[in-house]
Protein backbone atom coordinates (compact mmCIF):
# COMPACT_ATOMS: atom_id res chain seq x y z
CA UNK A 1 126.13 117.38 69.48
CA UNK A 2 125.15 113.63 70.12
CA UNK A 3 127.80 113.03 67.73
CA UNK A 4 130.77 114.53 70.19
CA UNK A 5 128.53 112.97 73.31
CA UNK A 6 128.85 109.55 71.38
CA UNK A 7 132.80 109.87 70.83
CA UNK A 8 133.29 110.81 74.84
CA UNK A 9 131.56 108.09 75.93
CA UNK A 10 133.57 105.82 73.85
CA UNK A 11 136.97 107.11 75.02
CA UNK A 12 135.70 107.34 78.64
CA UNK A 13 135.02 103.58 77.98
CA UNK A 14 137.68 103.07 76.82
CA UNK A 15 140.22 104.77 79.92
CA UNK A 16 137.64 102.86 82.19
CA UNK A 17 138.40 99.15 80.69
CA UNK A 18 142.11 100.15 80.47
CA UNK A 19 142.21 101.00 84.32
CA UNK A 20 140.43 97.81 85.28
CA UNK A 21 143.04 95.40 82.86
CA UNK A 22 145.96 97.82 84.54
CA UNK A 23 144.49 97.59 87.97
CA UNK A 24 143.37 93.90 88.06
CA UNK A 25 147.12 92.73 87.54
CA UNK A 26 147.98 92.90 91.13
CA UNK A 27 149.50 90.82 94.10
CA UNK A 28 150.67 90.85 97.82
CA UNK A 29 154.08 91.62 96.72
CA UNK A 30 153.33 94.27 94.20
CA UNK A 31 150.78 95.96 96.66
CA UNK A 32 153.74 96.83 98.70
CA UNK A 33 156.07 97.48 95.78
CA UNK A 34 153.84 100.61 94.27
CA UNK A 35 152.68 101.87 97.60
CA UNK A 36 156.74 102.69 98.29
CA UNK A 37 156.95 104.19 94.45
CA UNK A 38 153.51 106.46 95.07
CA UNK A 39 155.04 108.03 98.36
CA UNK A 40 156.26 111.75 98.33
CA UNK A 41 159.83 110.72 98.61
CA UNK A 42 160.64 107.76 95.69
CA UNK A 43 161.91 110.51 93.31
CA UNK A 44 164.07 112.16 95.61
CA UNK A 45 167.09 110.62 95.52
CA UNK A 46 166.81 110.73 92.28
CA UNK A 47 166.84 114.50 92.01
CA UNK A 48 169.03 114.55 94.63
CA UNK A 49 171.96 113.28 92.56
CA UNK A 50 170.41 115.26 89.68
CA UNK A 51 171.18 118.62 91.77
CA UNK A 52 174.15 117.29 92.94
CA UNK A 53 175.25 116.65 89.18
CA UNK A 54 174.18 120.18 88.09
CA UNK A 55 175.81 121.88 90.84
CA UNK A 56 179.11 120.08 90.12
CA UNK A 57 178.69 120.92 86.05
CA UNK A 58 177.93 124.41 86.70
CA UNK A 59 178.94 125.42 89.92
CA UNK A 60 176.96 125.93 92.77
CA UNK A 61 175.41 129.62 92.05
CA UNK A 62 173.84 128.18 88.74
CA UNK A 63 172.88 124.67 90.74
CA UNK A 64 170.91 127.00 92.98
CA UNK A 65 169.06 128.88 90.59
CA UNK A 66 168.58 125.11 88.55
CA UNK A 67 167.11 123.75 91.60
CA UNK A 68 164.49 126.59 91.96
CA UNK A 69 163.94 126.06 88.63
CA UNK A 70 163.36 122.70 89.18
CA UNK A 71 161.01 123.40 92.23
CA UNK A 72 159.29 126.15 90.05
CA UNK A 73 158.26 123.54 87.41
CA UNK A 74 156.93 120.83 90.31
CA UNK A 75 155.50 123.42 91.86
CA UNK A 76 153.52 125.32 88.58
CA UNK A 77 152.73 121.59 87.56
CA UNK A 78 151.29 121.08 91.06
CA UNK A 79 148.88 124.03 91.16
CA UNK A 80 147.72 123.95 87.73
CA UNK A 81 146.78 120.19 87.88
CA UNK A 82 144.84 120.96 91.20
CA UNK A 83 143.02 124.47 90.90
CA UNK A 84 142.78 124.53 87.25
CA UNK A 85 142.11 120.43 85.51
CA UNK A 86 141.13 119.21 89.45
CA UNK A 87 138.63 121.91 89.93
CA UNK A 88 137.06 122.45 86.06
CA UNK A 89 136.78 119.00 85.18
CA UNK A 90 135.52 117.31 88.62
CA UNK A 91 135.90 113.76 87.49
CA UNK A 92 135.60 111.05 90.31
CA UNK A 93 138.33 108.91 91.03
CA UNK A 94 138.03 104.81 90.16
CA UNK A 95 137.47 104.08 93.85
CA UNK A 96 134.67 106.77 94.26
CA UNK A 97 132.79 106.51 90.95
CA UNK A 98 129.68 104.07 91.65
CA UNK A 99 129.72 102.72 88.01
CA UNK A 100 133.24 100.51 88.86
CA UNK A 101 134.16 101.15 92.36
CA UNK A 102 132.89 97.38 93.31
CA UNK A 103 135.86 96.07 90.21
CA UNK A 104 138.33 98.30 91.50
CA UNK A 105 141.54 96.69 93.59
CA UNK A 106 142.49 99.60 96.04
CA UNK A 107 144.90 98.39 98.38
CA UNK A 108 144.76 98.11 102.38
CA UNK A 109 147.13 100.51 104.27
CA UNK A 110 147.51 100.78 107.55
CA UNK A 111 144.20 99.25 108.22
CA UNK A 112 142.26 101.09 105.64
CA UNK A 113 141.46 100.82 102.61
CA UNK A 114 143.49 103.24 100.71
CA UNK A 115 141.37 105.20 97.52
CA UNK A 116 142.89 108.64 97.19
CA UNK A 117 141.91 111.61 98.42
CA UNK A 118 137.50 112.52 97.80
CA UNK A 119 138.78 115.09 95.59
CA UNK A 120 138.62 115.06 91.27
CA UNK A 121 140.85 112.72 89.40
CA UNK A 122 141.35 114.52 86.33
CA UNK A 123 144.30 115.09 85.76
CA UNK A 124 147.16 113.39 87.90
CA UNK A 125 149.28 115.93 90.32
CA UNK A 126 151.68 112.85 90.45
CA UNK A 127 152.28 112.57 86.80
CA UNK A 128 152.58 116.27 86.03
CA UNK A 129 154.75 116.74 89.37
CA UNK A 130 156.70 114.37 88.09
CA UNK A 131 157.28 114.60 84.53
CA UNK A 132 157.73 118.60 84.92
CA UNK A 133 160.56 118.00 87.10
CA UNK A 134 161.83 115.20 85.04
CA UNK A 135 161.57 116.88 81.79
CA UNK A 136 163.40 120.25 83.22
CA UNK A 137 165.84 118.39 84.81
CA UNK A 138 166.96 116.20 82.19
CA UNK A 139 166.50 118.85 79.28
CA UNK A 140 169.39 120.79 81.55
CA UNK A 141 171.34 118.08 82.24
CA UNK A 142 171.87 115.17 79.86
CA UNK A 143 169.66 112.47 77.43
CA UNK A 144 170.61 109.76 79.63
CA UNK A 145 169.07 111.56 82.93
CA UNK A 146 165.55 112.66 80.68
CA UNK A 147 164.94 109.35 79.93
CA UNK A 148 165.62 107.97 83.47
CA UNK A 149 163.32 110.83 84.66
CA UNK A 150 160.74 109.67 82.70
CA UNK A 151 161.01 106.01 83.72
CA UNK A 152 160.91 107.71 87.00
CA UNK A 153 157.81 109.76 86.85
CA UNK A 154 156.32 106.73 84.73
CA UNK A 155 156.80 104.12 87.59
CA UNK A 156 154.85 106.73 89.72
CA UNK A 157 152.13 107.41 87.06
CA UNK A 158 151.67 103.47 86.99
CA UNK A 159 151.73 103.58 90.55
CA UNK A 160 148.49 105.71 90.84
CA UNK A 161 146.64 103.48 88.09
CA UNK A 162 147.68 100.58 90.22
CA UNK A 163 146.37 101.64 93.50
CA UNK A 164 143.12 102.51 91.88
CA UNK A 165 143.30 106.46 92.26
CA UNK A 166 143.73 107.50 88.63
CA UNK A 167 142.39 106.24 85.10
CA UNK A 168 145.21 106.17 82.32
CA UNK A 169 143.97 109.26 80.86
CA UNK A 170 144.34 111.01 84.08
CA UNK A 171 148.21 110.08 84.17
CA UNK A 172 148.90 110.74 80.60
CA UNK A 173 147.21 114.42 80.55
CA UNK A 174 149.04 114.93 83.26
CA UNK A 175 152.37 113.94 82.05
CA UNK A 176 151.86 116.00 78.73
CA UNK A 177 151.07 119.02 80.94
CA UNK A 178 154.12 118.17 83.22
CA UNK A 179 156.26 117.95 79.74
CA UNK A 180 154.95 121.14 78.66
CA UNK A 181 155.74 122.75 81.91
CA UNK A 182 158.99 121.12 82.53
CA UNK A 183 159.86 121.88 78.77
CA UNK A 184 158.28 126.23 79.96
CA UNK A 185 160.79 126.57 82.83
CA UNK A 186 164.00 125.05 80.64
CA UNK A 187 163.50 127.55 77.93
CA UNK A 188 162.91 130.51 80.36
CA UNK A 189 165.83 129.39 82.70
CA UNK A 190 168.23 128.23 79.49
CA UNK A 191 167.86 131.64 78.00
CA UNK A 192 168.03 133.86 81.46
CA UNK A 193 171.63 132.02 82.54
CA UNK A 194 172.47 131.95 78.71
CA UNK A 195 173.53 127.90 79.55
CA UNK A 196 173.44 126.75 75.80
């Protein structure tokens, strides 16, 4: 047992001196740079063309149902990363946890300083948001859109790390669960319209 204590420790050493290299390259500039990316509405437009795109490839019947399917995926991502990882795993966020809260650069919004929600870090809503929808959109549409998807939802994951709300682990769990979903919803959707 002290064995598999040993080896968590390590890694969560490990995610913690990774956040504080990723966090600790910051500046003015870039301050105001991933505050815009970490907002609710950088991916839109985005998915906006995406939607737009589908509808015009398939028609606008099929872009419907591609659109729920796209709001399905966010959506799944977004509940299991908050009642299910959020809610078993209770990990503090950087800004919260007394160990490294005093290293961490959380940047000053609006007056305050800004450290995410006093809720569990583990795993990121952002990232699995995000890569679900990325990952079902682009496996419906093309290779080039996937991969821009992913920058997408990457830029946001960095984003969180960044700000000092999320340790790297936290974003890539949750953009392997937001593949997995994203990847769920394709196959279900891509054999119920018969697309491919």
């Amino acid at each position: 047992m002290d064995k598999y204590a040993d080896m968590i420790s390590w890694l969560e050493q490990i995610d913690r001196d990774l956040f504080l290299v990723l966090n600790g390259c910051h500046s003015p500039f870039f301050d105001e740079v991933f505050w815009v990316i970490t907002s609710k509405f950088f991916g839109i437009p985005f998915y906006v063309i995406a939607v737009l795109l589908l509808t015009r490839k398939y028609g606008w019947k099929i872009g419907l149902l591609l659109t729920t399917g796209g709001l399905v995926a966010f959506g799944l991502a977004d509940q299991i990363s908050n009642h299910v990882f959020k809610d078993v795993f209770l990990r503090w966020r950087p800004g919260y946890n007394l160990e490294i809260k005093h290293l961490v650069h959380n940047v000053v919004y609006d007056g305050e300083l800004y450290r995410g929600k006093i809720d569990a870090s583990f795993l990121s809503s952002h990232a699995a948001n995000m890569f679900a929808l990325a990952t079902f959109v682009g496996l419906i549409s093309t290779r080039k859109t996937l991969w821009v998807g992913f920058f997408i939802a990457a830029l946001i994951g960095y984003s969180r790390i960044y700000l000092g709300v999320h340790y790297p682990s936290d974003i890539g769990c949750g953009a392997l669960l937001g593949i997995l979903i994203g990847w769920l919803i394709y196959r279900v959707y891509v054999n119920s319209l018969n697309l491919k």
